[in-house]
PDB file of N, CA and C in Angstrom:
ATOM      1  N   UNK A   1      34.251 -10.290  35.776  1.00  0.00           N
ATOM      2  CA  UNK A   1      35.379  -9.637  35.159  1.00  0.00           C
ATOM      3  C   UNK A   1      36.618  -9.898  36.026  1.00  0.00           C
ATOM      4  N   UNK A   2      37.877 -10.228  35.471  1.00  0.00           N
ATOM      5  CA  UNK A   2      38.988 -10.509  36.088  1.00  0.00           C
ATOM      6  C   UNK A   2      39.322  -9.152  36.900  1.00  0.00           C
ATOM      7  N   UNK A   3      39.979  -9.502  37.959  1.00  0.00           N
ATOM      8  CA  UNK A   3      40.007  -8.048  39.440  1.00  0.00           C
ATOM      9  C   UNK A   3      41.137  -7.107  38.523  1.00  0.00           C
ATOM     10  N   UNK A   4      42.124  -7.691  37.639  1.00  0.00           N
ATOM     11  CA  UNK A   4      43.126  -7.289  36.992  1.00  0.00           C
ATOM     12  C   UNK A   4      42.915  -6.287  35.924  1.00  0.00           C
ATOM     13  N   UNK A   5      41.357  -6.358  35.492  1.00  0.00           N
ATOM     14  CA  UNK A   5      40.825  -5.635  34.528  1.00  0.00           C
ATOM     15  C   UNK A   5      40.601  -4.477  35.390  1.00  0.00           C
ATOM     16  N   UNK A   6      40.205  -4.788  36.347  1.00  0.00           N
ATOM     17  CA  UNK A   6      39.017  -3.755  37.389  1.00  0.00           C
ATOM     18  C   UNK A   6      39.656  -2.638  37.797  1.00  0.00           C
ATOM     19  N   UNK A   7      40.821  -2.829  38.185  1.00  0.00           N
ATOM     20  CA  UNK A   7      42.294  -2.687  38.644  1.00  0.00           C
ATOM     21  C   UNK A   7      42.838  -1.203  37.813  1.00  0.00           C
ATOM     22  N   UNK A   8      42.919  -1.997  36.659  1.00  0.00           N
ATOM     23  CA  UNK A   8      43.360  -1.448  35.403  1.00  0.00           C
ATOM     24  C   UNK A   8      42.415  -0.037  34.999  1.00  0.00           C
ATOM     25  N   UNK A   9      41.093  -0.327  35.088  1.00  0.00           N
ATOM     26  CA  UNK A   9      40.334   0.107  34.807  1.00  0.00           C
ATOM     27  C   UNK A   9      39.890   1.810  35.864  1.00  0.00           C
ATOM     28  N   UNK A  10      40.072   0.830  37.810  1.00  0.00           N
ATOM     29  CA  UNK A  10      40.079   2.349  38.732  1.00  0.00           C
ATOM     30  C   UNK A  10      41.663   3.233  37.945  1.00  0.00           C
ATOM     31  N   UNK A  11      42.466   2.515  38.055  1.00  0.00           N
ATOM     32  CA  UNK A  11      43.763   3.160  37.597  1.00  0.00           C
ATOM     33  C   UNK A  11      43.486   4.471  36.497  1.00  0.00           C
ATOM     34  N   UNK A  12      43.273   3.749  35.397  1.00  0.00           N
ATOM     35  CA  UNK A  12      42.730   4.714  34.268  1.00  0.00           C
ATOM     36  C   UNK A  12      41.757   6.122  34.262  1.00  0.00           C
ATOM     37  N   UNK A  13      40.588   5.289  35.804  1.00  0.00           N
ATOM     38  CA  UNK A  13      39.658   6.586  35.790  1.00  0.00           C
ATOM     39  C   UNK A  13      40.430   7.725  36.890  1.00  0.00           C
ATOM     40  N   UNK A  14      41.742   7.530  37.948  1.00  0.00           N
ATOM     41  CA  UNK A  14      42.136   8.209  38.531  1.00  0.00           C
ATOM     42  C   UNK A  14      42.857   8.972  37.703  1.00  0.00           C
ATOM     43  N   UNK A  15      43.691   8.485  36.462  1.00  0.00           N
ATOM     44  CA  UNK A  15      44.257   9.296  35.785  1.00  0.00           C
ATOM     45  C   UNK A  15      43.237  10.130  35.129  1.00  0.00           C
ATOM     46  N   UNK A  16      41.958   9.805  34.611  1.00  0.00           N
ATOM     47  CA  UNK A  16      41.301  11.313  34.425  1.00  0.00           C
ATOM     48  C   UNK A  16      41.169  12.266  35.644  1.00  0.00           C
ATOM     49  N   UNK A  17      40.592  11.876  36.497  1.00  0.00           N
ATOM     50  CA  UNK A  17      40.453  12.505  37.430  1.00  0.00           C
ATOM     51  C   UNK A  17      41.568  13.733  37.600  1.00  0.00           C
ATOM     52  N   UNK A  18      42.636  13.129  37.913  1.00  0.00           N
ATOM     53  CA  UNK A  18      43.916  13.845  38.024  1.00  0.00           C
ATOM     54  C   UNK A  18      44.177  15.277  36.591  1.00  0.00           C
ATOM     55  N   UNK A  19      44.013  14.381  34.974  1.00  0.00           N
ATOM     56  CA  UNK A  19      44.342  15.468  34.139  1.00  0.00           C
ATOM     57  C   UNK A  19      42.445  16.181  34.024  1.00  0.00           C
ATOM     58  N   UNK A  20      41.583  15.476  34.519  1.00  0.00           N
ATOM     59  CA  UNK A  20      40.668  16.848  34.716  1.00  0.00           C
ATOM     60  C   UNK A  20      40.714  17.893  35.580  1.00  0.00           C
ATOM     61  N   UNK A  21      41.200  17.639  36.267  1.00  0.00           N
ATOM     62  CA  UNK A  21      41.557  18.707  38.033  1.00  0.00           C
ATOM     63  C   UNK A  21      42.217  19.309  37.353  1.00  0.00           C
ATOM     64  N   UNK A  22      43.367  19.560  36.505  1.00  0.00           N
ATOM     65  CA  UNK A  22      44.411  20.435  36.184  1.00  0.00           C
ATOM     66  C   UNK A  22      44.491  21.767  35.808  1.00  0.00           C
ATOM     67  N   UNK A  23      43.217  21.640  34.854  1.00  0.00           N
ATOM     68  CA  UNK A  23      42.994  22.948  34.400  1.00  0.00           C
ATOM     69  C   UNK A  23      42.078  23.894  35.344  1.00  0.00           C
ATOM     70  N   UNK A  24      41.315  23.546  36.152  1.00  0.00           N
ATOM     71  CA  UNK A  24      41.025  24.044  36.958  1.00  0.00           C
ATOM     72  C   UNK A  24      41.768  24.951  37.912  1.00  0.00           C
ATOM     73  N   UNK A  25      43.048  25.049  37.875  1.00  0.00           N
ATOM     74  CA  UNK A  25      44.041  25.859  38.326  1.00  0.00           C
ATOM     75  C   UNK A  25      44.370  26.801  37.676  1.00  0.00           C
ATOM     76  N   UNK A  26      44.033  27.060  36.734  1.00  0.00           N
ATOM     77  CA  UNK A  26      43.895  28.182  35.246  1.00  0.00           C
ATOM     78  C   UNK A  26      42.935  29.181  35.504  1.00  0.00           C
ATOM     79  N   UNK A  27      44.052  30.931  35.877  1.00  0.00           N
ATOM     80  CA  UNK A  27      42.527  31.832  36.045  1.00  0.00           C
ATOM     81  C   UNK A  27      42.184  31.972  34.892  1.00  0.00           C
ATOM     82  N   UNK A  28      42.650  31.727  33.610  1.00  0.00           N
ATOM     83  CA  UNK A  28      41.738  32.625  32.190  1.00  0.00           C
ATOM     84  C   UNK A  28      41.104  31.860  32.097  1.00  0.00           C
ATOM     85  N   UNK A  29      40.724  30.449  31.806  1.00  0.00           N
ATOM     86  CA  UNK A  29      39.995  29.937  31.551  1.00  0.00           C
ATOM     87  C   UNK A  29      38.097  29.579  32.849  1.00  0.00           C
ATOM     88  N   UNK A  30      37.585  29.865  31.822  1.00  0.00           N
ATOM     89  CA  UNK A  30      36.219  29.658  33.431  1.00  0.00           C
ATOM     90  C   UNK A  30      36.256  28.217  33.319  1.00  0.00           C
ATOM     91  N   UNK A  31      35.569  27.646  34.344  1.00  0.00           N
ATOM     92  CA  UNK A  31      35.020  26.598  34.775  1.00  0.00           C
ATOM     93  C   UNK A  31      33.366  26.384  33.897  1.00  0.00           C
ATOM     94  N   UNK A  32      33.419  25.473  33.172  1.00  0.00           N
ATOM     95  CA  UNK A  32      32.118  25.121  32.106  1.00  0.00           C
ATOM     96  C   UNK A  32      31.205  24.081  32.800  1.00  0.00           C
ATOM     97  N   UNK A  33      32.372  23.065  32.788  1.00  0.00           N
ATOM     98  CA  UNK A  33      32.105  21.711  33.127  1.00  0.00           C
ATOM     99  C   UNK A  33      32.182  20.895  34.144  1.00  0.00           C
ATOM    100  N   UNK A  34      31.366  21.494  35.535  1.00  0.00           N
ATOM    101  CA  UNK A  34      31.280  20.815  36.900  1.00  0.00           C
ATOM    102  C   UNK A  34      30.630  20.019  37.116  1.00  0.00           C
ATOM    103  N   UNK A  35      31.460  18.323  37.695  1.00  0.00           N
ATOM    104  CA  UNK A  35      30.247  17.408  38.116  1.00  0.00           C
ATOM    105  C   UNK A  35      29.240  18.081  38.873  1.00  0.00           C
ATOM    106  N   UNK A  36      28.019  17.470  38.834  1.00  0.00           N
ATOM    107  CA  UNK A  36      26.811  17.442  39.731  1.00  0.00           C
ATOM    108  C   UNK A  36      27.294  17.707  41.627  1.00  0.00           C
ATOM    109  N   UNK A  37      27.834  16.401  41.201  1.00  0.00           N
ATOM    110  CA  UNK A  37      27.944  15.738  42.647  1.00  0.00           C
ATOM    111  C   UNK A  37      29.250  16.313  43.661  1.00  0.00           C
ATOM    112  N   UNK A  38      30.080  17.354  42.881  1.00  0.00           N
ATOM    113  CA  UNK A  38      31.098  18.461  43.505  1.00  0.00           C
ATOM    114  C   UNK A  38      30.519  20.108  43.382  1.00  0.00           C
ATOM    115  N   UNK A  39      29.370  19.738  42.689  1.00  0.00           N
ATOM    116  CA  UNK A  39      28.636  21.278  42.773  1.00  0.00           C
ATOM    117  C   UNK A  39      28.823  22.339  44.191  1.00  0.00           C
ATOM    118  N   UNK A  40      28.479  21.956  45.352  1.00  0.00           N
ATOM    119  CA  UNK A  40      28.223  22.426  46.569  1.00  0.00           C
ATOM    120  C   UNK A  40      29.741  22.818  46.683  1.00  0.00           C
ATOM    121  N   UNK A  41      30.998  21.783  46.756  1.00  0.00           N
ATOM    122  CA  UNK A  41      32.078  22.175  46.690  1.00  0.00           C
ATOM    123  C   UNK A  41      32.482  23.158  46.078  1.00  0.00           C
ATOM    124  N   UNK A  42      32.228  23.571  44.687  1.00  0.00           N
ATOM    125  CA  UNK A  42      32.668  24.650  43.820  1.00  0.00           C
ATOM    126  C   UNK A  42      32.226  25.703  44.596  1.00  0.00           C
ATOM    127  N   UNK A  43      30.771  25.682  44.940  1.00  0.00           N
ATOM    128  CA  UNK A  43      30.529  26.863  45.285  1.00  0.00           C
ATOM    129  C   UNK A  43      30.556  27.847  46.347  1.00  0.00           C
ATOM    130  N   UNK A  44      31.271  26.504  47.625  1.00  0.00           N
ATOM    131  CA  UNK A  44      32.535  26.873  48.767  1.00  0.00           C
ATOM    132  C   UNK A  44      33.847  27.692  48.374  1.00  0.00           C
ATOM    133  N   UNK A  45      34.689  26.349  47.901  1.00  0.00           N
ATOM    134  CA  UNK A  45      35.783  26.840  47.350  1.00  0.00           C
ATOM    135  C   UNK A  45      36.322  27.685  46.191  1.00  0.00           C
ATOM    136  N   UNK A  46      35.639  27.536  45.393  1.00  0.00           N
ATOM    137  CA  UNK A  46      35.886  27.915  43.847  1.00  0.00           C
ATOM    138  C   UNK A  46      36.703  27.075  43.359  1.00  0.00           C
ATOM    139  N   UNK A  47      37.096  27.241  41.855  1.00  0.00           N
ATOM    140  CA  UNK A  47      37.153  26.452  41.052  1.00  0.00           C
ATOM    141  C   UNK A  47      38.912  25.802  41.788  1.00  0.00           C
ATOM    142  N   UNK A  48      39.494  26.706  42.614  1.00  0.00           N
ATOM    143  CA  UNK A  48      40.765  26.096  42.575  1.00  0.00           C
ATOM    144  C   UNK A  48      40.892  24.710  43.816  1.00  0.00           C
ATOM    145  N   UNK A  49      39.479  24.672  44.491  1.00  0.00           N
ATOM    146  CA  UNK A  49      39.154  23.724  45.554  1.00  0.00           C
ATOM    147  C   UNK A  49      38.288  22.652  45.068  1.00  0.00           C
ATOM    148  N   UNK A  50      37.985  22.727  43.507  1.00  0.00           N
ATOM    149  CA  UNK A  50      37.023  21.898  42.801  1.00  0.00           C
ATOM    150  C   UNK A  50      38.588  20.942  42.272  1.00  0.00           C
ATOM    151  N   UNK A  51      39.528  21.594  41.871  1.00  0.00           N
ATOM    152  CA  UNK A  51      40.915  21.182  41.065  1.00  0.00           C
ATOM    153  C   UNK A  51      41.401  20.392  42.133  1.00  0.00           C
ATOM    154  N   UNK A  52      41.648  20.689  43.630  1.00  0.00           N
ATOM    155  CA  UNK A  52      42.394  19.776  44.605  1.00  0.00           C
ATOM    156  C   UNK A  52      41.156  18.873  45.028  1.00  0.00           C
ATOM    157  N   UNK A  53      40.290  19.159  44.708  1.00  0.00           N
ATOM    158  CA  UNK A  53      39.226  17.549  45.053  1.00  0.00           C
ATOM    159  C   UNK A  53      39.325  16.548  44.113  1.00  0.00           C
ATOM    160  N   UNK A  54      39.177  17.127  42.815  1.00  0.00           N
ATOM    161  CA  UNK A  54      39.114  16.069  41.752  1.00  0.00           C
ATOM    162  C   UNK A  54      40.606  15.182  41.474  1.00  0.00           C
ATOM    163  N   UNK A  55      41.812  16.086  41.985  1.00  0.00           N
ATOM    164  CA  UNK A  55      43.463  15.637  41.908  1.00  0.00           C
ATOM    165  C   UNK A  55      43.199  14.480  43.215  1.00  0.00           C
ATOM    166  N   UNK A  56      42.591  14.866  44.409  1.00  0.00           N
ATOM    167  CA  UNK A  56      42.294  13.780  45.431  1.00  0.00           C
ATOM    168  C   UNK A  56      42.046  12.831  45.260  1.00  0.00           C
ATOM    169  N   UNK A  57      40.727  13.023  44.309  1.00  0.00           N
ATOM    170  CA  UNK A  57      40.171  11.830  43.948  1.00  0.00           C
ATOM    171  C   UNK A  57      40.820  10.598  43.013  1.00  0.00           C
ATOM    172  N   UNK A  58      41.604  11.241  42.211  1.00  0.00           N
ATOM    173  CA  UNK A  58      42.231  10.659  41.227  1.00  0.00           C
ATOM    174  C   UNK A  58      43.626   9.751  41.990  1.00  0.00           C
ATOM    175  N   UNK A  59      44.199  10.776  42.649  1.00  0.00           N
ATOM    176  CA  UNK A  59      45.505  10.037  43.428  1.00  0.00           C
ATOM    177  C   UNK A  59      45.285   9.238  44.227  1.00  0.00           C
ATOM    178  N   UNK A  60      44.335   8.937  44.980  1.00  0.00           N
ATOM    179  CA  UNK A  60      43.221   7.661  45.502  1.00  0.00           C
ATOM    180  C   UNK A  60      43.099   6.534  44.878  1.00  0.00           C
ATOM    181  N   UNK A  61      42.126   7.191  43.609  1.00  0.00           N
ATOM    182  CA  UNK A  61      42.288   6.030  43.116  1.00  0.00           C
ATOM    183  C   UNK A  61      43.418   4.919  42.315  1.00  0.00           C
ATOM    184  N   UNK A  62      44.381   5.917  41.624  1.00  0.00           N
ATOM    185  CA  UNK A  62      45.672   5.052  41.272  1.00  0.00           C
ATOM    186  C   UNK A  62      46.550   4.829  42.758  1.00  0.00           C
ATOM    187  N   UNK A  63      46.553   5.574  43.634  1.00  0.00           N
ATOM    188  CA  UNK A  63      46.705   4.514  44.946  1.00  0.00           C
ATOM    189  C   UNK A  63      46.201   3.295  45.568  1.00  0.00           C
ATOM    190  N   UNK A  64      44.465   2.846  45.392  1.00  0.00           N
ATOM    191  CA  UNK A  64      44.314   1.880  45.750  1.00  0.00           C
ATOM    192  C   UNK A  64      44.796   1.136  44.553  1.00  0.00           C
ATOM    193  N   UNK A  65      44.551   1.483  43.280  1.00  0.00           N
ATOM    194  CA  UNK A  65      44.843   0.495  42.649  1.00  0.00           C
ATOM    195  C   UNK A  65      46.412  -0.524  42.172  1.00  0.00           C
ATOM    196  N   UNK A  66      47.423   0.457  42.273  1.00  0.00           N
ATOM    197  CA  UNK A  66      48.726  -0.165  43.160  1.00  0.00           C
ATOM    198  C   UNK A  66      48.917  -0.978  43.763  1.00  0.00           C
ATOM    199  N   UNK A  67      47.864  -0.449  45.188  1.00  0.00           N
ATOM    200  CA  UNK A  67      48.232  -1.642  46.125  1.00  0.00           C
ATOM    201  C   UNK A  67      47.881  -2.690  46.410  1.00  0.00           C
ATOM    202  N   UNK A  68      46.517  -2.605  46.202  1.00  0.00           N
ATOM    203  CA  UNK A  68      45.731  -4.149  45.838  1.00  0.00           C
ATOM    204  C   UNK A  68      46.261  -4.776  44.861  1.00  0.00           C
ATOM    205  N   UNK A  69      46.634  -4.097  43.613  1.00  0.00           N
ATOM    206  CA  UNK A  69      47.639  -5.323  42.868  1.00  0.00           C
ATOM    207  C   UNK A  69      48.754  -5.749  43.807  1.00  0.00           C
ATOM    208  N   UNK A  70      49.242  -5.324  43.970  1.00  0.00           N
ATOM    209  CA  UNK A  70      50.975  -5.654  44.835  1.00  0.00           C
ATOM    210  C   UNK A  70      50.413  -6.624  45.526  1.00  0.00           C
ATOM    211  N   UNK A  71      49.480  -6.320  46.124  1.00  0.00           N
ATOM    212  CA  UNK A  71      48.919  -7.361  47.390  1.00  0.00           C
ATOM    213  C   UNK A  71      48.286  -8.207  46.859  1.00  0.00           C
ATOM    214  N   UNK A  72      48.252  -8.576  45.784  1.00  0.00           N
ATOM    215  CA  UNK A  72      47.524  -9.711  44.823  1.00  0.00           C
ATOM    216  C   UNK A  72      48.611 -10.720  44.489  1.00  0.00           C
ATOM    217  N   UNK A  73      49.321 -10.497  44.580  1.00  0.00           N
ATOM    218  CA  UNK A  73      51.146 -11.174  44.263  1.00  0.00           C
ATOM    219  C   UNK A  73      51.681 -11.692  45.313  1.00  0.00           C
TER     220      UNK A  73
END
């Protein structure tokens, strides 16, 4: 697969990342739908430390993917 797709592609999944974290900052609403693999986290922080992991994760990834393009040029 072209790196340009790949690229395209981390980009896209950071932007979920980012508008899934969001609502997680919402007290009326509960928390339904926790990955597996941030479970242990939730149940440190609560849901508003589940919201700044998953925003982490997301701004990461449309960060690498930025710059490795740029740096592809």
């Amino acid at each position: 697969m072209n790196i340009k797709i790949r690229l395209f592609i981390i980009f896209t999944l950071g932007i979920g990342f980012v508008i899934y974290g969001i609502p997680h900052f919402s007290p009326e609403k509960e928390v339904t739908r926790i990955p597996r693999v941030l479970y242990p986290l939730y149940e440190q922080f609560g849901t508003a430390g589940l919201g700044v992991v998953l925003m982490a994760i997301g701004v990461f990834c449309m960060l690498y993917a930025i710059f490795t393009y740029k740096r592809m040029k």
